[in-house]
Protein backbone atom coordinates (compact mmCIF):
# COMPACT_ATOMS: atom_id res chain seq x y z
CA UNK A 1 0.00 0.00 0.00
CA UNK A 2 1.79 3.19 -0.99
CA UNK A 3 2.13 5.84 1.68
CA UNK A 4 1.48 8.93 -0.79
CA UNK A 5 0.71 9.80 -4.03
CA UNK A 6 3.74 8.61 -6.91
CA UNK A 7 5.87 11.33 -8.32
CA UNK A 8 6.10 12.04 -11.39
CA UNK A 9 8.65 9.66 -13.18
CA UNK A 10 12.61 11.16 -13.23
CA UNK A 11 14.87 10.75 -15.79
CA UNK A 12 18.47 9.24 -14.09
CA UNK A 13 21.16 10.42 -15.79
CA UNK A 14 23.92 8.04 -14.77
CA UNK A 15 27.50 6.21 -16.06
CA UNK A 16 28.65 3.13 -14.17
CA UNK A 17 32.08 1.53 -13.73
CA UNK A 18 33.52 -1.75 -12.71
CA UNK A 19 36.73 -1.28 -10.89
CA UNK A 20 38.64 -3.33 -8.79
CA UNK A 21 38.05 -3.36 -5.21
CA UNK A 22 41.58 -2.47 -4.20
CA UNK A 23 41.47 0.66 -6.63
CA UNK A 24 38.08 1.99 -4.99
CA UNK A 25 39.92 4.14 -2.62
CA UNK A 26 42.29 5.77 -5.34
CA UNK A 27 38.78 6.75 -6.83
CA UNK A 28 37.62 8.65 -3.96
CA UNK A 29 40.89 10.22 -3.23
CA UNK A 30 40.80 11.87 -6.59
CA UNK A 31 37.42 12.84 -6.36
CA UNK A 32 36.85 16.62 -5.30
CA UNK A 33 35.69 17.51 -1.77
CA UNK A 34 31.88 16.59 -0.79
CA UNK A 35 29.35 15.16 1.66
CA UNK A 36 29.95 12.05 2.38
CA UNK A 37 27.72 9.01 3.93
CA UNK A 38 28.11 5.25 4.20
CA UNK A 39 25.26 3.36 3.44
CA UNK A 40 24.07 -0.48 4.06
CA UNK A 41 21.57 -1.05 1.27
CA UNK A 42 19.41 -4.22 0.71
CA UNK A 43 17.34 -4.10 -2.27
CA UNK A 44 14.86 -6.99 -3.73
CA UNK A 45 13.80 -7.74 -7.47
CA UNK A 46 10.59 -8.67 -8.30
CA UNK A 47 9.39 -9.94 -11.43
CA UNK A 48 6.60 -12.35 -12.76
CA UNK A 49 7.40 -16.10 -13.27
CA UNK A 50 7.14 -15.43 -17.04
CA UNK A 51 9.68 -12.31 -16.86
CA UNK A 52 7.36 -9.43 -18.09
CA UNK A 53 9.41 -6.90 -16.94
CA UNK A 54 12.31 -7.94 -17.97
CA UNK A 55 11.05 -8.34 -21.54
CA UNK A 56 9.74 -4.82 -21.57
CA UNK A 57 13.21 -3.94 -20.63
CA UNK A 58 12.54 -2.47 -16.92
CA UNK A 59 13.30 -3.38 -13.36
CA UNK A 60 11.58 -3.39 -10.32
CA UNK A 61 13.04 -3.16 -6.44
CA UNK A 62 12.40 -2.72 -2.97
CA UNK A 63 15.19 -1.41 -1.58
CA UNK A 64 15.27 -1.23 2.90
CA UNK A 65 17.46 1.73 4.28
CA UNK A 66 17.09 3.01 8.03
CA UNK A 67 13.63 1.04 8.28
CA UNK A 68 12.12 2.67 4.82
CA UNK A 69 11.30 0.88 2.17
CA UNK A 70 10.91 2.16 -1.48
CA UNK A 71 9.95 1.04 -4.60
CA UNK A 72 11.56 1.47 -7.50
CA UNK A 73 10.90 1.07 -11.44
CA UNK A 74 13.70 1.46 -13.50
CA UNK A 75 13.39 1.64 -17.83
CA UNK A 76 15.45 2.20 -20.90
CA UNK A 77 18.88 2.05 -21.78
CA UNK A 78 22.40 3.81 -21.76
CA UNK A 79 22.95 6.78 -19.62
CA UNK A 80 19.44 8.74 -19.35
CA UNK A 81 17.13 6.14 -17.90
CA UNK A 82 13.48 6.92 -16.69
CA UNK A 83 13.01 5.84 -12.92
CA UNK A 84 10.19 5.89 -10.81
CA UNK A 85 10.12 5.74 -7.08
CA UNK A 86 7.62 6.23 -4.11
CA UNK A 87 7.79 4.95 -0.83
CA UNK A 88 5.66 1.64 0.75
CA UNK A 89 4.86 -0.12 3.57
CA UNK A 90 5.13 -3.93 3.33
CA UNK A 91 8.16 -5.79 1.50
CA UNK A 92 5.89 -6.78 -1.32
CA UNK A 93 5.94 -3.77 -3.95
CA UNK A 94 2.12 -2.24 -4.85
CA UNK A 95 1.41 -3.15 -8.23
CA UNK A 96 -0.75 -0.02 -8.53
CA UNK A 97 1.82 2.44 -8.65
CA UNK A 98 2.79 3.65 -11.95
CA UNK A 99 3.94 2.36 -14.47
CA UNK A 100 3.06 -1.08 -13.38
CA UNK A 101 -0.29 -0.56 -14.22
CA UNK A 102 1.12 -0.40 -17.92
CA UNK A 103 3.73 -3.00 -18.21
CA UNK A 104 1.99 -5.82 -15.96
CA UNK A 105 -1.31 -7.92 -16.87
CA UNK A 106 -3.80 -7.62 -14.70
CA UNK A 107 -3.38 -9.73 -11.56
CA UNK A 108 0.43 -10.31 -12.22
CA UNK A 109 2.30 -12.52 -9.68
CA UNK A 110 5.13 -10.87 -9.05
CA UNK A 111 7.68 -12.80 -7.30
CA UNK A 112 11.10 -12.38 -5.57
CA UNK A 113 13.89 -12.80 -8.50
CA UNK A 114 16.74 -11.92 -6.71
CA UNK A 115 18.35 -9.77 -4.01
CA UNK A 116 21.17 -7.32 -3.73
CA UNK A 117 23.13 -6.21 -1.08
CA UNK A 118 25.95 -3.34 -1.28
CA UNK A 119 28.17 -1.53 0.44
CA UNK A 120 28.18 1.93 -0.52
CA UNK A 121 30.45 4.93 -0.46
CA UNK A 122 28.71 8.42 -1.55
CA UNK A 123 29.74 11.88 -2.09
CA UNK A 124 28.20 14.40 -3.47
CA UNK A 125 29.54 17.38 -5.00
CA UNK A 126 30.30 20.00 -7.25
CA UNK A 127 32.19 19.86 -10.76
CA UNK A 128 32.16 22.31 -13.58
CA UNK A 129 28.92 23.77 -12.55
CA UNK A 130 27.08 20.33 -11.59
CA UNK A 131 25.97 18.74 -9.20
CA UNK A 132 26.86 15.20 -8.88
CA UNK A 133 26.55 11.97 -7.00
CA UNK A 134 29.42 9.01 -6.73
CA UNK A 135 28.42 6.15 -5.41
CA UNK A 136 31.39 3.26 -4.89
CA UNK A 137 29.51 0.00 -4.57
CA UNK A 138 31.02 -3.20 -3.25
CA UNK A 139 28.67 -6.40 -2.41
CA UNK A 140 27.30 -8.87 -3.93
CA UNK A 141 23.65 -9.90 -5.74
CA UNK A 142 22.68 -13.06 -5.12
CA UNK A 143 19.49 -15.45 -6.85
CA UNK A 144 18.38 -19.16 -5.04
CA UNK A 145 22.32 -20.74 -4.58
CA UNK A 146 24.25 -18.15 -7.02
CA UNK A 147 26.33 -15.48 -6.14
CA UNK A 148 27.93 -13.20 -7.83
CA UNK A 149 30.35 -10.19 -6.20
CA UNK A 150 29.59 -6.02 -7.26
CA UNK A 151 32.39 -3.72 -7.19
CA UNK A 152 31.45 -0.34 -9.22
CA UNK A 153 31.58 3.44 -9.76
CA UNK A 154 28.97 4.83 -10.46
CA UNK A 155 28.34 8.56 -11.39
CA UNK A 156 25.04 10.47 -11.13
CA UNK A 157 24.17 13.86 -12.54
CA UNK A 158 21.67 15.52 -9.74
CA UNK A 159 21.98 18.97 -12.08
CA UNK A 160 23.81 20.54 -14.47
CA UNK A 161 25.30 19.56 -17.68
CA UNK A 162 25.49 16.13 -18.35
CA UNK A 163 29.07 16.97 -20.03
CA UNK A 164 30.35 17.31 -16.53
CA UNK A 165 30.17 13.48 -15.54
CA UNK A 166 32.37 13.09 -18.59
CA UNK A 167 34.96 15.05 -17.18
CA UNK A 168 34.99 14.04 -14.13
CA UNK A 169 34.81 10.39 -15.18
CA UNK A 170 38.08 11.13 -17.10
CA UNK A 171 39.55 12.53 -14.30
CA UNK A 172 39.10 9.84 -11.79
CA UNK A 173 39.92 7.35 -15.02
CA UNK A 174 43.51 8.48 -14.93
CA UNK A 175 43.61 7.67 -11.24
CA UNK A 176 42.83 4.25 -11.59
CA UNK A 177 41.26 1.66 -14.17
CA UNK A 178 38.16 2.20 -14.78
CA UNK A 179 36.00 0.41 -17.51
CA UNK A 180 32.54 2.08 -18.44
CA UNK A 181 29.89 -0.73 -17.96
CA UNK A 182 26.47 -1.05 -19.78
CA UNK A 183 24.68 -3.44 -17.52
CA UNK A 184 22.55 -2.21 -14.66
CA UNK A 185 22.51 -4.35 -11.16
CA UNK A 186 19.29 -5.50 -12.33
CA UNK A 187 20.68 -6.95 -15.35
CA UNK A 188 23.40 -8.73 -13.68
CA UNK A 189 20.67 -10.40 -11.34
CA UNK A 190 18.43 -11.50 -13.78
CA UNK A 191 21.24 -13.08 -15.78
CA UNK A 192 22.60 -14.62 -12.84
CA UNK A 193 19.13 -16.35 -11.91
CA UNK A 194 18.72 -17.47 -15.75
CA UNK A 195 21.84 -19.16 -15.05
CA UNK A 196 24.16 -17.32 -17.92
CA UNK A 197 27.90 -17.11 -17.32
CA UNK A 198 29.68 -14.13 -18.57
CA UNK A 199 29.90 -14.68 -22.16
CA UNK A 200 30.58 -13.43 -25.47
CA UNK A 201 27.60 -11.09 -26.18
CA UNK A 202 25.51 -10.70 -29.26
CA UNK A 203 24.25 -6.91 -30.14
CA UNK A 204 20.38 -7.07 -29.26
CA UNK A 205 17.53 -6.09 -31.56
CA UNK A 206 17.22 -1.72 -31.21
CA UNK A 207 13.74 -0.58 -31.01
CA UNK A 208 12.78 2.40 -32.84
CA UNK A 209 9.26 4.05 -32.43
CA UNK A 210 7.78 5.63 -35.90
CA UNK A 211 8.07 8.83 -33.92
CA UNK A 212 11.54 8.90 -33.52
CA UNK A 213 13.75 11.34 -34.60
CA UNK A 214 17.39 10.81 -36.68
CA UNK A 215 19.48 11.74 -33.73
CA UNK A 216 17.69 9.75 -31.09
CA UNK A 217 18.04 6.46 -33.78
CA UNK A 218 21.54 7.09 -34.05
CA UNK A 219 21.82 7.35 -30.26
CA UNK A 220 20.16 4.26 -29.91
CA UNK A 221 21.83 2.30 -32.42
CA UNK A 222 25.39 3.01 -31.14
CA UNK A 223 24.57 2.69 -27.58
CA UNK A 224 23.86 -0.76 -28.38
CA UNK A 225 26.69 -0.90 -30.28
CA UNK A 226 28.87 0.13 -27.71
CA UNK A 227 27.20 -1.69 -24.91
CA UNK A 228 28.32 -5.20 -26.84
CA UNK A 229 31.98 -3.60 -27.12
CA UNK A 230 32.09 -3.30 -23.29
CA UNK A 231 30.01 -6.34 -22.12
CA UNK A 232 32.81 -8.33 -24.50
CA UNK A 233 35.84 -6.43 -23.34
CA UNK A 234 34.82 -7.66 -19.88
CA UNK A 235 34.39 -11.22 -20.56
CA UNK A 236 38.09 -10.70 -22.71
CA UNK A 237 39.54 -9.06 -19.94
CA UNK A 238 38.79 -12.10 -17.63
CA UNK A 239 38.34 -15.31 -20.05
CA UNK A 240 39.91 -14.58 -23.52
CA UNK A 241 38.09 -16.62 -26.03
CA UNK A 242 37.36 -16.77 -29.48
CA UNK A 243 33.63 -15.86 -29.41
CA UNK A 244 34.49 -13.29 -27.51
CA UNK A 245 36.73 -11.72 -29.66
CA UNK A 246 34.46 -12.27 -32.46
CA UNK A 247 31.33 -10.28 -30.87
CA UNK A 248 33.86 -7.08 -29.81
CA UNK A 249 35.08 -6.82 -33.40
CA UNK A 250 30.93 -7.00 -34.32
CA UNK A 251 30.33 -4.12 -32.00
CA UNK A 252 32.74 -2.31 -33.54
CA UNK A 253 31.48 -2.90 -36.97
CA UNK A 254 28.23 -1.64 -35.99
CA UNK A 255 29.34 1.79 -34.55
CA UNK A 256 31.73 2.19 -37.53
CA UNK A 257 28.43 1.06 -39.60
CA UNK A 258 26.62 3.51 -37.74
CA UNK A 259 28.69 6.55 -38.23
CA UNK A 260 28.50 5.94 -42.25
CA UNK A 261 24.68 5.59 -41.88
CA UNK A 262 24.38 8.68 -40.28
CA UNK A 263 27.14 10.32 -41.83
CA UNK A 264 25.00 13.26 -43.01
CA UNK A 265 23.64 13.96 -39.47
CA UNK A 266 27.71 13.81 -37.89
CA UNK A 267 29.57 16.55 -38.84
CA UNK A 268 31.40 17.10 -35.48
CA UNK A 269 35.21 17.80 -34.67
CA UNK A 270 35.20 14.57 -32.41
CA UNK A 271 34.45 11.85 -35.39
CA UNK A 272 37.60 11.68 -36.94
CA UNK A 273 38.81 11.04 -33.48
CA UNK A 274 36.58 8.36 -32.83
CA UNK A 275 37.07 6.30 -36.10
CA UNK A 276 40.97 6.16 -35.44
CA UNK A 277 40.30 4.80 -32.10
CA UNK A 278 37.76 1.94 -33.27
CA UNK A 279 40.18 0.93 -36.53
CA UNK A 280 42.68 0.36 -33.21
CA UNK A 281 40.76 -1.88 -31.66
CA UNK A 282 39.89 -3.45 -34.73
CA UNK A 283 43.15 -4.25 -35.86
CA UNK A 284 44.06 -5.53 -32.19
CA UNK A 285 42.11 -8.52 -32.74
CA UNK A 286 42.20 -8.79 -36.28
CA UNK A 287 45.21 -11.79 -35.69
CA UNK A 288 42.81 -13.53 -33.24
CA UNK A 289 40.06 -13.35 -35.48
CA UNK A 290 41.99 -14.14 -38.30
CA UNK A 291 43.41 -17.30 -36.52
CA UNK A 292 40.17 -18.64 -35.30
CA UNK A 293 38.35 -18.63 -38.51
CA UNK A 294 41.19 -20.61 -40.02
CA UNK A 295 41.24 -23.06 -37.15
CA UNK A 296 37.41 -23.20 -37.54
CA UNK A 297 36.83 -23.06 -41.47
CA UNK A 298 39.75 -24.57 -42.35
CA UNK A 299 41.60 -26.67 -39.70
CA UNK A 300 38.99 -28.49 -38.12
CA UNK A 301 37.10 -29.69 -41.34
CA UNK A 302 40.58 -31.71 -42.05
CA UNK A 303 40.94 -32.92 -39.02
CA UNK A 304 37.21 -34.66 -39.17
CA UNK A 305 37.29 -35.33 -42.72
CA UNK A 306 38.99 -38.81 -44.59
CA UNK A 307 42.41 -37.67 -45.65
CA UNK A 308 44.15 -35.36 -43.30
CA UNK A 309 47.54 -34.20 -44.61
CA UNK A 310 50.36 -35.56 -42.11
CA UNK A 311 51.82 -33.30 -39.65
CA UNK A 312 47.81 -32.13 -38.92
CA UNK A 313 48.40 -32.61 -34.85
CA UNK A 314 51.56 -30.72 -35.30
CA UNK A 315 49.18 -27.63 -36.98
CA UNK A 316 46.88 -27.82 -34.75
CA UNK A 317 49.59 -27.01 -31.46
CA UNK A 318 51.24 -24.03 -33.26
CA UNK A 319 47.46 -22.35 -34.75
CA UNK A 320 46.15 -22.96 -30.95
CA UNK A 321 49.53 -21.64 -29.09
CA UNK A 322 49.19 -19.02 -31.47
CA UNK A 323 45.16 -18.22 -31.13
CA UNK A 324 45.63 -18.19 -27.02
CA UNK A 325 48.63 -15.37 -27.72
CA UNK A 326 46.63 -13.65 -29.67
CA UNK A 327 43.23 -13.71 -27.23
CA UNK A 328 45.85 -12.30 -24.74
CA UNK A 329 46.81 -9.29 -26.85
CA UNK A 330 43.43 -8.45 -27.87
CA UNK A 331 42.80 -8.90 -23.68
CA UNK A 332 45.85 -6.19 -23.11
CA UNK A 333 43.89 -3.56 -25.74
CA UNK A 334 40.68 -4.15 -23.90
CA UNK A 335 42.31 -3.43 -20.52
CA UNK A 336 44.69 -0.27 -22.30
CA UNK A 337 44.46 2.99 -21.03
CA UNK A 338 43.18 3.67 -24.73
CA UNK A 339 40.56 1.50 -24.16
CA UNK A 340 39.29 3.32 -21.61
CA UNK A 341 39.14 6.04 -23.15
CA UNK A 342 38.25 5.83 -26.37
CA UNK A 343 34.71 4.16 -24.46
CA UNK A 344 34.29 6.97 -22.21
CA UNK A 345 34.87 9.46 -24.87
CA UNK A 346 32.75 8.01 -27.58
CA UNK A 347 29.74 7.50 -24.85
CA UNK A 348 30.10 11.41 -24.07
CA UNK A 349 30.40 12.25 -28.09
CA UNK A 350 27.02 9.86 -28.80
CA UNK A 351 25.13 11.51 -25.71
CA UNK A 352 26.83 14.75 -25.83
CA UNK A 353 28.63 15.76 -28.79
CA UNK A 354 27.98 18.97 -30.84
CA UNK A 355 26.20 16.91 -33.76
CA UNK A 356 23.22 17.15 -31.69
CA UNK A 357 22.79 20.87 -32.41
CA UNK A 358 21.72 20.21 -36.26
CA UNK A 359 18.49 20.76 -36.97
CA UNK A 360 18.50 17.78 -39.14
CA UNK A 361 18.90 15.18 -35.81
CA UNK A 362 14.96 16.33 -34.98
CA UNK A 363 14.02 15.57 -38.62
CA UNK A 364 11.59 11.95 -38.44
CA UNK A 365 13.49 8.50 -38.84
CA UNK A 366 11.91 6.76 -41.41
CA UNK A 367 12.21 9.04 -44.92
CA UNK A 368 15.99 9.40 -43.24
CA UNK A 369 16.21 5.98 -42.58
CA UNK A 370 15.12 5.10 -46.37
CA UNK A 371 17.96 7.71 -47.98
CA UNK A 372 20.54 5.84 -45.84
CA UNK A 373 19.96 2.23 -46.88
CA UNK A 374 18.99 3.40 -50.42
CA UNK A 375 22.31 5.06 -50.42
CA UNK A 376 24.00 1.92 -49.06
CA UNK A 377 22.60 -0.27 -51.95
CA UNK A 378 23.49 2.47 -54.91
CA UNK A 379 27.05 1.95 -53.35
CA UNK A 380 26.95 -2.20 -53.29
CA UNK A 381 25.66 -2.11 -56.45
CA UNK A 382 28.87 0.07 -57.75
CA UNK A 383 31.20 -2.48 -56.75
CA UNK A 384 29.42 -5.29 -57.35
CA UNK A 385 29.80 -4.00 -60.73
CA UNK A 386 33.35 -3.34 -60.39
CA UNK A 387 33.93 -6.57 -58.83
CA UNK A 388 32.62 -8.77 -61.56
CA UNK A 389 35.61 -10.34 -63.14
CA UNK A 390 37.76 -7.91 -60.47
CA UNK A 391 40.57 -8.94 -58.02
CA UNK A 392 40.87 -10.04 -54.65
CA UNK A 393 40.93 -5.97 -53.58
CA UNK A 394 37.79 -5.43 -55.58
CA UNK A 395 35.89 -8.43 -53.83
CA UNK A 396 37.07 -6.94 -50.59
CA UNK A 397 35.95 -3.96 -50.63
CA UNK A 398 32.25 -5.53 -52.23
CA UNK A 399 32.51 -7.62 -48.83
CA UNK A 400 32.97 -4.26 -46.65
CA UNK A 401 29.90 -2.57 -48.28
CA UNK A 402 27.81 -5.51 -48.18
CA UNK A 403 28.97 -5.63 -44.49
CA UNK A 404 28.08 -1.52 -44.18
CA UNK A 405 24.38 -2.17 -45.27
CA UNK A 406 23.64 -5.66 -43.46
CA UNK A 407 24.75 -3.45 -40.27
CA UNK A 408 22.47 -0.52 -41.25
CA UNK A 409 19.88 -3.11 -42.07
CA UNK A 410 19.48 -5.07 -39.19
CA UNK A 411 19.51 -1.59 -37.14
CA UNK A 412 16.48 -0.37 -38.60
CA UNK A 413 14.41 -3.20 -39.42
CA UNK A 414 12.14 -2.22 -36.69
CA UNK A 415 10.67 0.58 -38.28
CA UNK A 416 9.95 -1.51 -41.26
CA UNK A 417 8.03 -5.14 -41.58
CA UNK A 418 10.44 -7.84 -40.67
CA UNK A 419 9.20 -10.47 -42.63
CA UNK A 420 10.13 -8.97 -45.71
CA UNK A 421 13.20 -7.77 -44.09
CA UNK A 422 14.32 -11.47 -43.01
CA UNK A 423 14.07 -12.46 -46.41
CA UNK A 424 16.15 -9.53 -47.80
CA UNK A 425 18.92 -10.14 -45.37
CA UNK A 426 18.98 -13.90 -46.23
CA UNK A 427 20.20 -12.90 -50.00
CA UNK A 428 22.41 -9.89 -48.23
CA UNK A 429 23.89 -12.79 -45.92
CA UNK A 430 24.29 -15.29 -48.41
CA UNK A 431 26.41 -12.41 -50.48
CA UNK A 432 28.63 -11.63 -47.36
CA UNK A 433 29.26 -15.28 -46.46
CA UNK A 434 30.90 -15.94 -49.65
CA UNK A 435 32.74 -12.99 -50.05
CA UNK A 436 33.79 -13.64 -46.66
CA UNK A 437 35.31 -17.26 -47.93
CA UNK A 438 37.07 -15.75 -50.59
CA UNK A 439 38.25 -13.27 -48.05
CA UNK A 440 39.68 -16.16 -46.08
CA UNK A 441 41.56 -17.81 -48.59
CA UNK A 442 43.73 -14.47 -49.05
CA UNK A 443 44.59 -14.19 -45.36
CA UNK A 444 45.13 -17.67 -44.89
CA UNK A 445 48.46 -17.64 -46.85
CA UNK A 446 50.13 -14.43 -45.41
CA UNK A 447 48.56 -15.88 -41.63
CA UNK A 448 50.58 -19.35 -42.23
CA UNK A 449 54.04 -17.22 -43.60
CA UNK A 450 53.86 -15.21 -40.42
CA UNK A 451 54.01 -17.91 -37.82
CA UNK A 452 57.44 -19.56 -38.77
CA UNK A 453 55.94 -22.98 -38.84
CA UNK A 454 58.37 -26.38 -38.01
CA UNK A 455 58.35 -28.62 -41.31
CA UNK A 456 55.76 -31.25 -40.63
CA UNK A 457 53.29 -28.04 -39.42
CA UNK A 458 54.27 -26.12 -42.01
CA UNK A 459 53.81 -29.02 -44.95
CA UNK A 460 49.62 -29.51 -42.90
CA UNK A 461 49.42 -25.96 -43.76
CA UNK A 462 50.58 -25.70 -47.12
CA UNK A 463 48.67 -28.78 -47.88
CA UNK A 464 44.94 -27.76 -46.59
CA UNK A 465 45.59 -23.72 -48.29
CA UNK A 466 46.30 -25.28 -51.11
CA UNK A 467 42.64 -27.27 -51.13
CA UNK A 468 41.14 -24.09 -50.15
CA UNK A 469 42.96 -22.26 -53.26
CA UNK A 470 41.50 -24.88 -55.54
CA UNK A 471 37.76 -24.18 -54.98
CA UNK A 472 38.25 -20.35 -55.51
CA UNK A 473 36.78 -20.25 -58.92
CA UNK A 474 33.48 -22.41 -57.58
CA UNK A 475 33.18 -19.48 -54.97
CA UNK A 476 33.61 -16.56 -57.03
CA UNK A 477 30.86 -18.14 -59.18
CA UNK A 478 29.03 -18.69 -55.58
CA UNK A 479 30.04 -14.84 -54.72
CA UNK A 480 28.31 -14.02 -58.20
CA UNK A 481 24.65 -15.60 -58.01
CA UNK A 482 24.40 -14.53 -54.17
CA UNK A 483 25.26 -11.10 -56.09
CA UNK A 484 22.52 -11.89 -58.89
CA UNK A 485 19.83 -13.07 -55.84
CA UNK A 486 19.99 -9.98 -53.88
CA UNK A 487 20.10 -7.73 -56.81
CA UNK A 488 16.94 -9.75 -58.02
CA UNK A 489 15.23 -8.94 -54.62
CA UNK A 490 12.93 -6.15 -53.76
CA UNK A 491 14.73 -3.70 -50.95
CA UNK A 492 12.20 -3.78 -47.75
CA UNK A 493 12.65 -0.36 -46.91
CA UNK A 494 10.91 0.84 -50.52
């Protein structure tokens, strides 16, 4: 039963951290003079046995401090998240209070999903003009017999411009790792009481409205984008492993994707900026990648097939000594000062830059979105022109492009039917698959040259490039009807 009437909902404007729990105290010391209070906090998560909040992408606590309880809905992503609080008696939460009303059927069971229980250090203070809350959180959250332990930063803007938490998140960066983190507390519960392991993450689908407007798309877009870059970086950071890998260099793709997409919306001083720091990270797992899609396309078909070359187990040692090397330098880039950086600074350019000020960013997504992916195709279809009879280089860059407008595809497909879109993407799949074979077969040689092979290794190697070389003209003629398919096929957006 609620005490008093709701609020109305806030918007928390917010950036979170994980840091290590010996480095927490470095954080503080850097941070400029405040109020300070230590707090024991004991919050519970509620949900419905069938997860209907956590589909609609919002959370709901209880959280206990000095005998008062509140309840609290939490919704949306990145940074700026709306949250809605009001105090109760009872541990239960009152489904009446808004905006239950609207995301619950009527008569919901909601039901305990899992507790958390922090430490926390706050001050609050004043930088550059705001007025701002740090929060340093150590404890744990914990679901039926899993645990898992909490150590973050956290950063909330009570007033003022949000450009200040940027700063001062740079500031306290340079006094001691911190990596920007996506994933609320919530989040970390419910995946803990689904029973998923850090892991290599996949982007999820971004949900556009009809009304939205070409800057808030673009915001959404990369904050997803960026969110898979740091949810991967963790799971490098700890457990370097090829998926892992994999998914980062995907998140990357998409922002880069994302930046051509919206290229006529970005004129800003920062962009250059950003696209030298994300070819970086690129290219620091490029040998990873490069090495497990050779073990994976090319090594371990030979290994289960009827005739493998001699000196196969010998391969096999020197690709995986090599892979686990190169897991470890793409770890040491995600854990780089750069890193950090380059994630803190191209979360405050997406939420904060000076692009925002053109009057085009308020123009309505759809006609916009349209222009983009019609300019996309014009630009496929160029090279696939070019590429027609053309070189390894030509294919390439076909591959990039087809790459470019998969990216933009899959982005916007929610503001267009999806069944036709599924079917589009098939052919636009089908094209970048066997580009990306063809694309394989002229790494693989350089790859092999590079890693100084013993003779038995060596003689695998040459052996199973040498099948690979032999079925290039069956793939370009593959590469070619995928080419012929999609061009055939009616564009979903049109």
């Amino acid at each position: 039963m609620a005490i008093k009437e709701v609020e109305e909902p806030a918007q928390e404007i917010e950036l979170k951290f994980a840091c290590r729990p010996e480095d927490l105290a470095a954080v503080l010391a850097a941070a400029p003079a405040g109020d300070d209070e230590t707090r024991e906090l004991i919050s519970v998560y509620f949900d419905t046995p069938d997860l209907v909040l956590q589909r609609a992408g919002a959370s709901l606590r209880v959280r206990e401090y000095k005998g008062r309880r509140v309840q609290t809905v939490k919704r949306g992503r990145g940074m700026v998240r709306e949250e809605h609080e009001a105090p109760i008696e009872g541990l239960a939460p009152d489904p009446a209070l808004e905006p239950l009303p609207s995301l619950l059927p009527r008569g919901a069971d909601l039901r305990p999903a899992f507790n958390v229980r922090i430490s926390r250090r706050q001050r609050t203070l004043r930088y550059r003009g705001a007025r701002i809350e740090i929060a340093l959180d150590q404890g744990e959250v914990s679901g039926g017999e899993q645990k898992s332990p909490i150590c973050e930063v956290e950063l909330e803007l009570k007033s003022g411009d949000p450009a200040a938490l940027f700063a001062l998140a740079r500031e306290l960066s340079a006094a001691a790792p911190l990596y920007l983190a996506f994933d609320s507390k919530a989040a970390r519960g419910q995946a803990l009481v689904a029973g998923e392991p850090a892991a290599a993450r996949k982007t999820g689908q971004v949900t556009l409205s009809d009304g939205a407007t070409v800057g808030a798309a673009f915001q959404a877009v990369a904050r997803a984008a960026l969110a898979q870059i740091a949810a991967n970086a963790a799971v490098l950071r700890t457990a370097p492993a090829a998926e892992a890998v994999h998914q980062l260099r995907v998140g990357v793709r998409r922002v880069r994707s994302a930046l051509s997409t919206f290229k006529p919306i970005l004129d800003d001083d920062g962009l250059e900026t950003l696209r030298a720091d994300l070819k970086w990270l690129a290219r620091s797992c490029d040998r990873a990648r490069n090495l497990d899609v050779f073990a994976d396309e090319t090594l371990r078909p030979a290994e289960d097939g009827d005739a493998p070359p001699a000196g196969l187990p010998a391969l096999r040692d020197c690709i995986d000594l090599a892979r686990r090397a190169a897991w470890d330098q793409a770890a040491e880039a995600c854990a780089a000062e750069r890193f950090r950086a380059l994630m803190i600074d191209a979360t405050a350019w997406v939420e904060t830059g000076d692009w925002r000020a053109s009057p085009e960013t308020q123009a309505p997504i759809r006609p916009f979105a349209r222009r983009a992916l019609k300019r996309h195709l014009r630009k496929l279809q160029k090279l696939g022109r070019t590429a027609r009879g053309g070189d390894d280089v030509a294919r390439h860059h076909l591959r990039i492009e087809a790459k470019k407008l998969r990216y933009a595809a899959e982005a916007l497909i929610d503001l267009f039917g999806e069944k036709r879109a599924h079917r589009y993407l098939r052919h636009l799949k089908a094209l970048q698959e066997a580009l990306g074979t063809l694309n394989d077969l002229v790494t693989a040689e350089p790859l092999i040259a590079a890693l100084a092979l013993p003779s038995d290794a060596a003689f695998a190697a040459g052996e199973l490039v040498g099948r690979k070389a032999a079925r290039k003209p069956d793939l370009i003629v593959q590469a070619a009807r995928a080419a012929h398919r999609l061009e055939a096929a009616d564009p979903f957006w049109a």
